[in-house]
Each structure stands twice: as C-alpha cells, then as structure tokens.
Protein backbone atom coordinates (compact mmCIF):
# COMPACT_ATOMS: atom_id res chain seq x y z
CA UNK A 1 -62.54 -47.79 146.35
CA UNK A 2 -65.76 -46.26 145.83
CA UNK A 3 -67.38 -42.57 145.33
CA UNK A 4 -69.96 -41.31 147.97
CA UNK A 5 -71.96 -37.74 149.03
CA UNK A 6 -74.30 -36.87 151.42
CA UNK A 7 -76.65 -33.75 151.21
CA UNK A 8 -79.12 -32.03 153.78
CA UNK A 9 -80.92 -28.74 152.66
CA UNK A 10 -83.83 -27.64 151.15
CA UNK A 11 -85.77 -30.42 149.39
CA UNK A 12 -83.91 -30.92 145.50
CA UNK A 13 -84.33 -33.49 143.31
CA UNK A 14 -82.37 -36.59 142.75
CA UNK A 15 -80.81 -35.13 139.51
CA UNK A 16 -80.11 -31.91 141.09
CA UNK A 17 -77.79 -33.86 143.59
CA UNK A 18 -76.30 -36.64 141.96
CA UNK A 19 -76.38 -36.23 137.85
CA UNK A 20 -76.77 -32.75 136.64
CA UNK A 21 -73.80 -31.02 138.49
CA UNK A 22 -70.15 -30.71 136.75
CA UNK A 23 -68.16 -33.97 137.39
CA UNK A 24 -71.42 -35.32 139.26
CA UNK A 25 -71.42 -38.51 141.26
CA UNK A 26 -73.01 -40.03 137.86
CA UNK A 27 -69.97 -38.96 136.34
CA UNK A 28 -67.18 -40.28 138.95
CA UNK A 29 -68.74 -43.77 138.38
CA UNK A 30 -66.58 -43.65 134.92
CA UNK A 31 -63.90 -41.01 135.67
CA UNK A 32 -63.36 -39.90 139.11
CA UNK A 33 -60.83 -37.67 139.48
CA UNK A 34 -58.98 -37.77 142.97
CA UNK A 35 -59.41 -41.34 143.50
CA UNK A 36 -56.19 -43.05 144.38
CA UNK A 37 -57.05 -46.65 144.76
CA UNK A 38 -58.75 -48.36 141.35
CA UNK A 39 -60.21 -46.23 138.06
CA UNK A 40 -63.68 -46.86 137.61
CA UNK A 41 -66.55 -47.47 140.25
CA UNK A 42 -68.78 -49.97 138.17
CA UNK A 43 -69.68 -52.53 140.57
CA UNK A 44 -73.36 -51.17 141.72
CA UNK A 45 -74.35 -47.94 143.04
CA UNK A 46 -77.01 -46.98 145.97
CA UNK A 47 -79.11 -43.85 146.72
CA UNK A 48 -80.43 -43.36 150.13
CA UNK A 49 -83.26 -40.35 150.93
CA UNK A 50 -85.76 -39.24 153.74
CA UNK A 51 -89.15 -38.83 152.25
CA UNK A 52 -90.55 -35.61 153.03
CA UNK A 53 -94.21 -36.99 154.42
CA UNK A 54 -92.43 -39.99 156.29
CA UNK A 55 -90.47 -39.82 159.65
CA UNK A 56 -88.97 -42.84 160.05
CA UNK A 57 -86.64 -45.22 158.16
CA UNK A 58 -85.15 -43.18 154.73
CA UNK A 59 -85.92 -45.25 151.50
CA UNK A 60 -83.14 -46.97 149.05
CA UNK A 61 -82.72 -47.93 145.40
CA UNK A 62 -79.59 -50.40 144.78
CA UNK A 63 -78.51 -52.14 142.00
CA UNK A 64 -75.28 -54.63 141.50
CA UNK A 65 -74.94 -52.71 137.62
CA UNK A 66 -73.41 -49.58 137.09
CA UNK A 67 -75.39 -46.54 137.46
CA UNK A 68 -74.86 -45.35 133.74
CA UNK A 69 -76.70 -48.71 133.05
CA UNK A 70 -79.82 -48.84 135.07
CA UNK A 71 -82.72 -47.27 132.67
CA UNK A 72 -84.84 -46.50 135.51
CA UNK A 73 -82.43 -44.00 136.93
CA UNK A 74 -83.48 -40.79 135.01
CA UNK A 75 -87.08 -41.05 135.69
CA UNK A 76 -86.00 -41.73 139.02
CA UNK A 77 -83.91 -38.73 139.44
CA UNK A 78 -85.85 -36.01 137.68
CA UNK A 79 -88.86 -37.05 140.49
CA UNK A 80 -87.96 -37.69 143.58
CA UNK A 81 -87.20 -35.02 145.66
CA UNK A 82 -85.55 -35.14 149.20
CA UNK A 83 -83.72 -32.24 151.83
CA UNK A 84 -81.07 -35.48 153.05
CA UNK A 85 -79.84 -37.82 150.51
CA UNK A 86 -76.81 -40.33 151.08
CA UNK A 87 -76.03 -41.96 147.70
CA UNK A 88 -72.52 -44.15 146.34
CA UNK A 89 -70.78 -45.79 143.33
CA UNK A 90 -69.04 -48.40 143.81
CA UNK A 91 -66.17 -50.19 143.19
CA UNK A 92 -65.69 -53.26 144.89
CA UNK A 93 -63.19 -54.98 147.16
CA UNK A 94 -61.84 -58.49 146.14
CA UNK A 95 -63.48 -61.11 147.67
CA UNK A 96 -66.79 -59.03 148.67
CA UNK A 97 -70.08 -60.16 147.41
CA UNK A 98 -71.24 -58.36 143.74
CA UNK A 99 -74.84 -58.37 144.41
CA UNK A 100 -76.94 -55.48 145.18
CA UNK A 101 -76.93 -55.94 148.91
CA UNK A 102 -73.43 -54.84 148.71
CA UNK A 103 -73.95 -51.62 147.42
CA UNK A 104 -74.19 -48.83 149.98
CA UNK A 105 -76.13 -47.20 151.90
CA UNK A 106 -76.65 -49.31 154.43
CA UNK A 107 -79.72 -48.61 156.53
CA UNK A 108 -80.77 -49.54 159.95
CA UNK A 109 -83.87 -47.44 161.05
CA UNK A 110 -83.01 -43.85 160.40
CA UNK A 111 -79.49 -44.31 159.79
CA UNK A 112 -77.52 -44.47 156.36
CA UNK A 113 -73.88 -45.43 155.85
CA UNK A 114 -71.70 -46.06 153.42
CA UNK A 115 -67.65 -46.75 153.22
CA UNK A 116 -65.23 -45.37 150.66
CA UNK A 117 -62.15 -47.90 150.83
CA UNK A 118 -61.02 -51.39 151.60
CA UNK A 119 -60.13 -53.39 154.73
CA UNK A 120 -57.05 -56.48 153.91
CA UNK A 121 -58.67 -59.98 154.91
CA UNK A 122 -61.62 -57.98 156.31
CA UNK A 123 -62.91 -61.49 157.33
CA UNK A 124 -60.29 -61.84 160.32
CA UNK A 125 -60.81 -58.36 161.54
CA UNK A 126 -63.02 -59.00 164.17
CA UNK A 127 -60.71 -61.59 166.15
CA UNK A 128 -58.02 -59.35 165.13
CA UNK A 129 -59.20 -56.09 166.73
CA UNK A 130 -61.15 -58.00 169.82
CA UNK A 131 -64.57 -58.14 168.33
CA UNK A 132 -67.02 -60.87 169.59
CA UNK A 133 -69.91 -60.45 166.75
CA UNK A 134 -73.15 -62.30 168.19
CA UNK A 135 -75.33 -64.05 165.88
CA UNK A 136 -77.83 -61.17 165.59
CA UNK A 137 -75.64 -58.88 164.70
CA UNK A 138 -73.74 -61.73 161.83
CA UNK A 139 -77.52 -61.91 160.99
CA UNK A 140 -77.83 -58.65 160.00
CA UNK A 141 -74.85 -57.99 158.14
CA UNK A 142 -76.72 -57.01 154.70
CA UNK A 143 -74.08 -58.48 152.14
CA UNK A 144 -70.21 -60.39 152.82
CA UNK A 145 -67.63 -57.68 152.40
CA UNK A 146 -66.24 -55.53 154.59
CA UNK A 147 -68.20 -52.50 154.14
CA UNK A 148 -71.26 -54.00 155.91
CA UNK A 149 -69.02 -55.43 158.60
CA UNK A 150 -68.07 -51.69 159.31
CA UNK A 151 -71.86 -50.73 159.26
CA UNK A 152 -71.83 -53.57 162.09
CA UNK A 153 -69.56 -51.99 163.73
CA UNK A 154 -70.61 -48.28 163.56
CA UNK A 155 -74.24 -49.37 164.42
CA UNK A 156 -73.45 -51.26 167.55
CA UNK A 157 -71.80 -48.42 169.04
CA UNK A 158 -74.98 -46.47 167.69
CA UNK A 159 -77.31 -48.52 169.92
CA UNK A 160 -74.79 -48.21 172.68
CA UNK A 161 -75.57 -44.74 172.80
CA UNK A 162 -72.62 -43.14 171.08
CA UNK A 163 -72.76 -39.81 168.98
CA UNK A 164 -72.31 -40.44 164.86
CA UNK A 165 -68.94 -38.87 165.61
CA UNK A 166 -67.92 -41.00 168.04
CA UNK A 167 -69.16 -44.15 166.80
CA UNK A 168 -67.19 -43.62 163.54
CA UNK A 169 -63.65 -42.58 165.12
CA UNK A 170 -63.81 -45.32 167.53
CA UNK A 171 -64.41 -47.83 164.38
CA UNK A 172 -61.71 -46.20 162.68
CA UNK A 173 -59.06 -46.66 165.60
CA UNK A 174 -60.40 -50.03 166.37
CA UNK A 175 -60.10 -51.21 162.71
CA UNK A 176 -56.79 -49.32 161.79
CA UNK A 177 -55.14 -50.95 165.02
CA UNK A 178 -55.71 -54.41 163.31
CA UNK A 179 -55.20 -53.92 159.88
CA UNK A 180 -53.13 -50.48 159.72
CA UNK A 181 -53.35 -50.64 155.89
CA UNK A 182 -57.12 -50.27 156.00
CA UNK A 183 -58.67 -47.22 154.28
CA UNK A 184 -61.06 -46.04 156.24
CA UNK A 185 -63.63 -42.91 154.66
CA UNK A 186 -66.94 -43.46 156.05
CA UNK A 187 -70.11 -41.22 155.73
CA UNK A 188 -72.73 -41.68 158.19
CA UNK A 189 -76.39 -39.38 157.95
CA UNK A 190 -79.80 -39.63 160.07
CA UNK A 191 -81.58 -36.98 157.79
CA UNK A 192 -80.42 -34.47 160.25
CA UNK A 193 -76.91 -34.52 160.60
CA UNK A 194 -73.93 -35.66 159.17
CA UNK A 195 -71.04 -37.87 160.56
CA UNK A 196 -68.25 -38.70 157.90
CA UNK A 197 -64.36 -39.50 158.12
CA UNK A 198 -61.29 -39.15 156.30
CA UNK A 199 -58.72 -42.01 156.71
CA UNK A 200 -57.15 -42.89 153.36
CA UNK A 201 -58.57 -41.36 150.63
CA UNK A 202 -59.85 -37.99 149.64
CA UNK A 203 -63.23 -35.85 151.07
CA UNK A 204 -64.93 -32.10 150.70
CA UNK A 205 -67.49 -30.44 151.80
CA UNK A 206 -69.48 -27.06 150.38
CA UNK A 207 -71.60 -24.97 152.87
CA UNK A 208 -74.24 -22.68 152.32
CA UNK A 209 -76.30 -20.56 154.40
CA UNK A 210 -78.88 -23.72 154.80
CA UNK A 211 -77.28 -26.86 153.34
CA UNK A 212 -74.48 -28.77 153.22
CA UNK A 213 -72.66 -31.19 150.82
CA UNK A 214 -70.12 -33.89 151.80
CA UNK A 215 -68.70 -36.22 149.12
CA UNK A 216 -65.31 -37.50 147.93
CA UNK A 217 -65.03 -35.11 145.13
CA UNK A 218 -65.53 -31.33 144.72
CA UNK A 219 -66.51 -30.51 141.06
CA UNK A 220 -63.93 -29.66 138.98
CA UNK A 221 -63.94 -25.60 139.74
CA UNK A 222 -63.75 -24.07 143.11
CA UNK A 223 -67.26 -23.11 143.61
CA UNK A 224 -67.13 -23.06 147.49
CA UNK A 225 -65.38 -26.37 147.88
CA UNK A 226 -63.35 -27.17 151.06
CA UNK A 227 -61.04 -30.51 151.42
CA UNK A 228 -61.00 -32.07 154.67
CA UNK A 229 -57.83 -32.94 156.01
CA UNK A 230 -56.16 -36.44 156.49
CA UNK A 231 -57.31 -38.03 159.61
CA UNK A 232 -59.89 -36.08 160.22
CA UNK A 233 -63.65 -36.35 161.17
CA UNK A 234 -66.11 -34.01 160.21
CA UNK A 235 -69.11 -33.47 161.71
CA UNK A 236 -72.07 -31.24 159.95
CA UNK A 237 -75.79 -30.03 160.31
CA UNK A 238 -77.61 -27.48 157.65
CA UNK A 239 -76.38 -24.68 159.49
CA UNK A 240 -72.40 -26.17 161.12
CA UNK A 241 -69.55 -28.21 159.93
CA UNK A 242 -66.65 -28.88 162.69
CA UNK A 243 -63.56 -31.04 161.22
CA UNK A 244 -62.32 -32.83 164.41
CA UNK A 245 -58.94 -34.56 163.99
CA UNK A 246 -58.50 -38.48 164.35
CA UNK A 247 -54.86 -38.92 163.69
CA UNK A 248 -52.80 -38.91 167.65
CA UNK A 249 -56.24 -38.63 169.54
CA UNK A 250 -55.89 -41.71 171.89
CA UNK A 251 -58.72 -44.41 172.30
CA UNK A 252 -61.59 -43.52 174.27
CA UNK A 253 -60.84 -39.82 174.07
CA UNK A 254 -62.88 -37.21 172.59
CA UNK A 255 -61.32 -35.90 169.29
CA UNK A 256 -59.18 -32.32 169.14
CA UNK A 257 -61.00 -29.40 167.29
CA UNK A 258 -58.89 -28.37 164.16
CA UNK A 259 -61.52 -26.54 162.29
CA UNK A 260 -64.97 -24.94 162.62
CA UNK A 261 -67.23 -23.46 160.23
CA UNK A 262 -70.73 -22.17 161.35
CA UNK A 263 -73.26 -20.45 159.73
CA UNK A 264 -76.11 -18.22 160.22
C-alpha cells in the first residue's frame, strides 16, 4: 500500500503540509497508523505542487529512497510554498518497477494522481476488463506497475471529456470487475479541485472555511477530521466536499449523493 494527501488553500509551505503536523505524511512513511495492507512505506515518495506564478503543468520531486533519507527534503520543504499540493509515500507492489518513475504523482498537463493500493497480476488487467491500450498511451505509461496503468486509465477518460469524478469511479468499476480483489484509493487534483476514492483502504478529509485536506490518515487527535466511507468517492473544492457513493451504483450511471459538506 502506500500513504497519500492532497491540499488546496491558501499558499503554505511544503513543511507546513507534509512534515511538521502530528503523525505527518513524513511520519506515516515509518509508522502509519490505519494502514491495513504492509507496515512501512519505504519504497520512494513524490510531491506534486502548482507554482504560484505558473499556470500550467504543477512541478514534481521523486525519489526511489525513502523520504526520511533524501537530504534535500528539508530545504526543500521549509521553501517552497504552494495553495494545491498532491504528495505520497510509498510502498510498493510486487513485481512493479523500484525506480523513481514509480513513485506518484503522476502528471499529465495539469493533472496529478496517485494510487493507494494494489491490483493482482495488474499486467493482464487490460485484456481482462476489455481494455485495448494503443501504443501512445503504453508509451506514456511513466514506470511498469500498476499504479501508472491506472493513471492510463483515469487520463484517457480525462481526454474523453469526463469529470475527475467520473473518470475515477468508472476506473474503479472497470478494474474491480476484473480483478475484484483490487484495492482501489485513488486521489486525483488539477490545482483546483479534488477527485479521490475510497475502495479498500482507509481516507479523511478536514475542511475549513477556505481549504481542504484529503489524505489516508487524520492525525492522531480529532482536530476536524472526517473518514470517508467505504466505497465512496469524494469530490472537493476550497469551499465544498460531496462524498458520492460507488458501492451498488451501476456502470455508466452517475453516483448517489450520501454526504455533502459546503462551506461559506
């Protein structure tokens, strides 16, 4: 499995977001505390953010070590500040790639993505589930393991013209039909909004009156915290978070409102 958050808000720093807080994602590299599947997320990390004086693609720092072992981070962290930030730990799947390409977020132009979970012989999943992947899209696949062959997924229906929520859900159904063992939490982010799913492991969410936090672990006290339910999908801006369910919604159909949040 892996760790993973996703911010929008007023422009914070690196640090603010991802080290300093109680039981940080720095922290759940080591010793995350709800996560079912594996006990450490060692195998590279990623952190994904929208410079404030550039509008187009977000920029990315990777690296196949473990983020308590890249000396660059601090500096990094205390620095750079951002008002959307996508970031992950990772721990990886057997039989994936280890190199840094691996490590999420993936980007394609605005877009960032990254998957918390695993997919059984993720290789055969596109005959399984009906997929025809053309050799532009196998181009593009950034590493081999089935967290980029998601992002292929999600970011076809993307160009299609599908919605962040949809695009995710339909992936979801379409992989959990062939492989119904597959864990499926994916976060999605534009610098705008956020798109994320629950299918398999754990995932909460904090709102304010003009930001919004989604990641796979609350700190340790309450502090505003809400969990997402199982197969669900949440969908959030700076100022709304809806939790849409995924679980009995049939293919093709739009998901069923269980939750709203909004905020003035």
């Amino acid at each position: 499995m892996c760790r993973h958050l996703a911010y929008l808000g007023p422009p914070r720093t690196l640090a603010e977001l991802l080290t300093a807080p109680p039981h940080s994602l720095y922290q759940q590299s080591w010793a995350p505390l709800r996560q079912r599947h594996g006990t450490v997320n060692a195998d590279g990390f990623g952190i994904g953010w929208y410079p404030p004086e550039d509008g187009t693609e977000p920029a990315r720092y990777r690296r196949a070590v473990p983020i308590w072992a890249d000396p660059n981070l601090p500096d990094l962290t205390r620095t750079i500040r951002s008002a959307a930030v996508l970031a992950a730990v990772r721990s990886a799947t057997a039989g994936t790639s280890q190199d840094e390409a691996a490590a999420a977020p993936y980007r394609t132009g605005r877009w960032l993505f990254s998957h918390n979970g695993a997919i059984d012989d993720w290789t055969g999943l596109p005959a399984d589930a009906g997929l025809r992947l053309d050799a532009a899209e196998l181009l593009a696949m950034e590493a081999s393991c089935d967290s980029a062959l998601l992002w292929v997924m999600v970011s076809r229906r993307l160009r299609a013209g599908d919605t962040p929520g949809d695009a995710l859900a339909a992936v979801v159904r379409q992989t959990r039909a062939a492989r119904p063992g597959a864990r499926l939490n994916l976060l999605l982010t534009d610098g705008r909004s956020i798109a994320a799913t629950r299918h398999g492991d754990t995932l909460w969410y904090r709102a304010a009156a003009d930001r919004v936090t989604v990641a796979s672990e609350p700190s340790p006290t309450p502090d505003g915290w809400r969990e997402a339910p199982d197969q669900s999908l949440l969908l959030a801006t700076r100022h709304t978070v809806r939790i849409l369910r995924l679980s009995g919604t049939p293919a093709g159909a739009p998901a069923v409102p269980v939750a709203e949040r909004t905020r003035t």
